[in-house]
Protein backbone atom coordinates (compact mmCIF):
# COMPACT_ATOMS: atom_id res chain seq x y z
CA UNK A 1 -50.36 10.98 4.41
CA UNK A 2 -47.56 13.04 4.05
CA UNK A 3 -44.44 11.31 3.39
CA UNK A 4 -41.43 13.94 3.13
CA UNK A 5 -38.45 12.21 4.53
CA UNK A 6 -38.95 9.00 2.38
CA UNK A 7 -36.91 9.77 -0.75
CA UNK A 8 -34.19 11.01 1.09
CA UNK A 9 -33.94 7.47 2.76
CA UNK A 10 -34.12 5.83 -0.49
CA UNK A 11 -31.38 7.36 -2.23
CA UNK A 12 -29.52 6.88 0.79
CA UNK A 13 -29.57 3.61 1.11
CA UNK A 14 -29.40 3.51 -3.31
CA UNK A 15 -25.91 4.98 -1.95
CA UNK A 16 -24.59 2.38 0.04
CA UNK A 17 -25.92 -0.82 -2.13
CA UNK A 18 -23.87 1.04 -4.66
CA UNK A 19 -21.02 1.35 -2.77
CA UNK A 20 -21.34 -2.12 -0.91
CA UNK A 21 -21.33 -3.74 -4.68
CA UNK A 22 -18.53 -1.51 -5.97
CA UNK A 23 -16.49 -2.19 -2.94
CA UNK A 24 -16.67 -6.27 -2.86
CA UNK A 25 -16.88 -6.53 -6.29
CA UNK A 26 -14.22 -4.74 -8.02
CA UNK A 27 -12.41 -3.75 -5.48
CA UNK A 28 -11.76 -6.71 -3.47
CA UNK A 29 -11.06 -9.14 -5.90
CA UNK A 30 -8.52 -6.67 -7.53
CA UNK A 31 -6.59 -5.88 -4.30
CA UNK A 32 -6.61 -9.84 -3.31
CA UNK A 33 -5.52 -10.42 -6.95
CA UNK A 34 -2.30 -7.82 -6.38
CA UNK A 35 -1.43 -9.20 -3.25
CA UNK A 36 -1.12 -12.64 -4.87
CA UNK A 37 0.92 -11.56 -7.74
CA UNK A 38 3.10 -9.43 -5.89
CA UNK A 39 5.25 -12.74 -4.73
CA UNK A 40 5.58 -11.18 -0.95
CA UNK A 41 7.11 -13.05 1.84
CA UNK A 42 7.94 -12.40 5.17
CA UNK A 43 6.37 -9.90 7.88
CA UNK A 44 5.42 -7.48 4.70
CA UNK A 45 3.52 -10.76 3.21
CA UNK A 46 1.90 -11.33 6.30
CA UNK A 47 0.90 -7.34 6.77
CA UNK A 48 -0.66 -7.90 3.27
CA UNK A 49 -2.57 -10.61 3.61
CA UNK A 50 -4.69 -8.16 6.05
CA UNK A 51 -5.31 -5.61 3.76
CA UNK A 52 -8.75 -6.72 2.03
CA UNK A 53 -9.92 -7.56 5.56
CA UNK A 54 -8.55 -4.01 6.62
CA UNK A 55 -10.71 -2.68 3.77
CA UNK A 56 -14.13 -4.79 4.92
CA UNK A 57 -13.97 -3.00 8.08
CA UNK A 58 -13.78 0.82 6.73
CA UNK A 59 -16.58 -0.26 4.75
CA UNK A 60 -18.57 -1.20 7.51
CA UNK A 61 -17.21 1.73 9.46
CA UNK A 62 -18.29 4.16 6.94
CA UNK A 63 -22.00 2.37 6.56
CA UNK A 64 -22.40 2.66 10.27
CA UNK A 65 -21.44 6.17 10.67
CA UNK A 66 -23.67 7.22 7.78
CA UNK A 67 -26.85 5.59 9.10
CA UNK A 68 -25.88 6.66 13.09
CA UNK A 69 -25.79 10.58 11.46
């Protein structure tokens, strides 16, 4: 059985655990981390508070066009 499209898979999907762990685990914490310390109130605090959520959602955007292509 001829299997030619199988590595190509892997390492694809290699690619987005990678980036998945990368992007909740350093990056996440580090933004949400910022935010804290940056000691901002008001409509600017409350536009930050989105931010890491904001960044959740291009992840997911960018996993969901890779695998639709």
């Amino acid at each position: 059985m001829k299997r030619y499209g199988q590595s190509g898979m892997v390492s694809f999907f290699i690619g987005i655990l990678i980036a998945v762990i990368v992007a909740v685990g350093v990056t996440l914490p580090v933004v949400q981390q910022t935010i804290d310390n940056a000691s901002v109130t008001g409509t600017a605090g409350t536009i930050l508070t989105y931010v890491p959520v904001l960044l959740v959602l291009v992840l997911l955007v960018a996993i969901a066009s890779a695998i639709r292509t």
